[in-house]
C-alpha atoms as a PDB file:
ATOM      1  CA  UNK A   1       0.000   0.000   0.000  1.00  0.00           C
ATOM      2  CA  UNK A   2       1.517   3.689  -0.991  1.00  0.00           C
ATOM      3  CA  UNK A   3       2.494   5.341   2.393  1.00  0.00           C
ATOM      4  CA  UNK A   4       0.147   8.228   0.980  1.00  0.00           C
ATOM      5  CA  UNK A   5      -2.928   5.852   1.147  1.00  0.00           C
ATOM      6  CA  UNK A   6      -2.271   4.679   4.351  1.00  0.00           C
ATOM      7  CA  UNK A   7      -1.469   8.040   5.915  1.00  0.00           C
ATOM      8  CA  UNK A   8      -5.123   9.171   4.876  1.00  0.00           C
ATOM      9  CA  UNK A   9      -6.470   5.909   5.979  1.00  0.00           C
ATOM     10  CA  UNK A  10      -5.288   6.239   9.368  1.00  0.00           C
ATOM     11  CA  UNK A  11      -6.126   9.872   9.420  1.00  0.00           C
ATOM     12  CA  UNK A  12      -2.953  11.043  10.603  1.00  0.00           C
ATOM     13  CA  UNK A  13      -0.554  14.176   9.054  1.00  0.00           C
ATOM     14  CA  UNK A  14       2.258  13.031   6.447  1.00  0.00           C
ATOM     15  CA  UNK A  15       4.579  14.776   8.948  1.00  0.00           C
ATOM     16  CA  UNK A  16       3.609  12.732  11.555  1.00  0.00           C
ATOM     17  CA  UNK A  17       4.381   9.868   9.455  1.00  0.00           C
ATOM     18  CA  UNK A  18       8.020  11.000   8.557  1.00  0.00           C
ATOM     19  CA  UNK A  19       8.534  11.221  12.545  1.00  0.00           C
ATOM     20  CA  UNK A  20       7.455   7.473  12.774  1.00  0.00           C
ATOM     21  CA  UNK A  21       9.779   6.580  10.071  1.00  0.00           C
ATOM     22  CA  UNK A  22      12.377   8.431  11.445  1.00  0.00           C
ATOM     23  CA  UNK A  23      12.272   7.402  14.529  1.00  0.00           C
ATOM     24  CA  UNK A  24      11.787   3.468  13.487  1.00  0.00           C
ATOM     25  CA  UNK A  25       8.263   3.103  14.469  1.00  0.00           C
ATOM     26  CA  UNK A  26       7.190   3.004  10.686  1.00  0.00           C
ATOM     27  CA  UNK A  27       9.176   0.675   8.163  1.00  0.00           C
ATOM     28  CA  UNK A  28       8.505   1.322   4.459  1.00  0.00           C
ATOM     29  CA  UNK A  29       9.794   0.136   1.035  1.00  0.00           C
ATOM     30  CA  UNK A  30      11.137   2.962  -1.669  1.00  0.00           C
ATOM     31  CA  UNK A  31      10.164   1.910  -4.922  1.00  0.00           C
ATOM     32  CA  UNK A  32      10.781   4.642  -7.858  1.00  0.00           C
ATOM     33  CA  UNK A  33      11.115   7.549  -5.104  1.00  0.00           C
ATOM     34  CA  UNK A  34       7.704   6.620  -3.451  1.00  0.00           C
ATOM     35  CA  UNK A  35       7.189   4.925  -0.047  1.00  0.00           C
ATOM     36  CA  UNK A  36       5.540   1.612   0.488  1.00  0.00           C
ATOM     37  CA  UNK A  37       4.052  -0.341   3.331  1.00  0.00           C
ATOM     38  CA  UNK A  38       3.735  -4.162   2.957  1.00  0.00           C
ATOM     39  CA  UNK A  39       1.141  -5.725   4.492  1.00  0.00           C
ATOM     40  CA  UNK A  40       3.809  -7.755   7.128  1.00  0.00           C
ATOM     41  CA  UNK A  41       5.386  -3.864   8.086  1.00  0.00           C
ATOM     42  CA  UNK A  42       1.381  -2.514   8.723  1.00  0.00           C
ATOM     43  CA  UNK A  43       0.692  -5.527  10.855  1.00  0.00           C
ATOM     44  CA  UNK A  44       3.639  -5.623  13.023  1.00  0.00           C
ATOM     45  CA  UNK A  45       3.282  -1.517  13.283  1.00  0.00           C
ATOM     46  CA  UNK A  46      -0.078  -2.129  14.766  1.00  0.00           C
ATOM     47  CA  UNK A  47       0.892  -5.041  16.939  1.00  0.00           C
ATOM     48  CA  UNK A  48       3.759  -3.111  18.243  1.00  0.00           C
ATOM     49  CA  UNK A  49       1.232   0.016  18.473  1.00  0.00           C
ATOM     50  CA  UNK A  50      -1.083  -2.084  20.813  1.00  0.00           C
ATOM     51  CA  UNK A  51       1.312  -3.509  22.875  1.00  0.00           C
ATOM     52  CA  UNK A  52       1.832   0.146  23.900  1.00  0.00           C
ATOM     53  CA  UNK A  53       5.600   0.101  22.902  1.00  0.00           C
ATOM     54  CA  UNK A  54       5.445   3.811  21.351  1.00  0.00           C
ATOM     55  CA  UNK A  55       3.576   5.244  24.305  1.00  0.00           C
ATOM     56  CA  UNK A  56       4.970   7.986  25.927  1.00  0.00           C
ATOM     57  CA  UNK A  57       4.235  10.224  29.136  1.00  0.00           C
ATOM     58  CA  UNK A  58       2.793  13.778  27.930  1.00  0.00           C
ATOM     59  CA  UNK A  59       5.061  16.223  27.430  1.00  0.00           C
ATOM     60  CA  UNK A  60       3.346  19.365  26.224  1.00  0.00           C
ATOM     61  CA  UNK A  61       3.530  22.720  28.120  1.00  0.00           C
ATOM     62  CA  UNK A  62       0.400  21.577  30.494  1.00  0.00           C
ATOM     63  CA  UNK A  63       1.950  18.311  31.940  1.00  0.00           C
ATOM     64  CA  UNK A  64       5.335  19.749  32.590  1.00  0.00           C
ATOM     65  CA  UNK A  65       2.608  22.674  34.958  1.00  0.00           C
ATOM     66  CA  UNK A  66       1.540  19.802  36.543  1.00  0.00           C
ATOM     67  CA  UNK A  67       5.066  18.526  37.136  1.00  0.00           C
ATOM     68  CA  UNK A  68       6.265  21.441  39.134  1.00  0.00           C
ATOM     69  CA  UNK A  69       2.743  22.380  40.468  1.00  0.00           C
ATOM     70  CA  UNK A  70       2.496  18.334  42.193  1.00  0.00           C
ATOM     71  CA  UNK A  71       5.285  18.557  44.890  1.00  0.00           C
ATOM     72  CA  UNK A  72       3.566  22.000  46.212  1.00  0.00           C
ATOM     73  CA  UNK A  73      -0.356  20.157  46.153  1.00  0.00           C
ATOM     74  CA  UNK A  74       0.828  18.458  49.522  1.00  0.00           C
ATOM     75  CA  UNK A  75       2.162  21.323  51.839  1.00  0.00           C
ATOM     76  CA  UNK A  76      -0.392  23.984  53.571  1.00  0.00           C
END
């Protein structure tokens, strides 16, 4: 399947697709200049998806609030 197809598929952004590849979460196949998925690379993405091996804690301006905002939720 062209990485294209799959991207709108899956609903996600084609950038967020290059930061899979890049990062080895996504495997594809250049053939003539164009990306590829193979059926074996989408089901072990998804198998490695739900065995929650790209999860990550958040990150984003709120959670790192939270972080130094927690140690002070205990004192009076």
């Amino acid at each position: 399947m062209a990485l294209d197809k799959w991207i709108a598929e899956v609903g996600i952004n084609p950038s967020t697709a290059w930061q899979w590849r890049k990062r080895g979460w996504l495997s594809t196949v250049n053939i003539a200049g164009r990306h590829y998925l193979t059926a074996t690379q989408r089901a072990e993405f998804v198998r490695r998806a739900e065995a929650g091996e790209f999860a990550q804690q958040p990150g984003g301006a709120l959670a790192r609030h939270r972080r130094v905002l927690t140690p002070l939720h205990g004192r009076n």
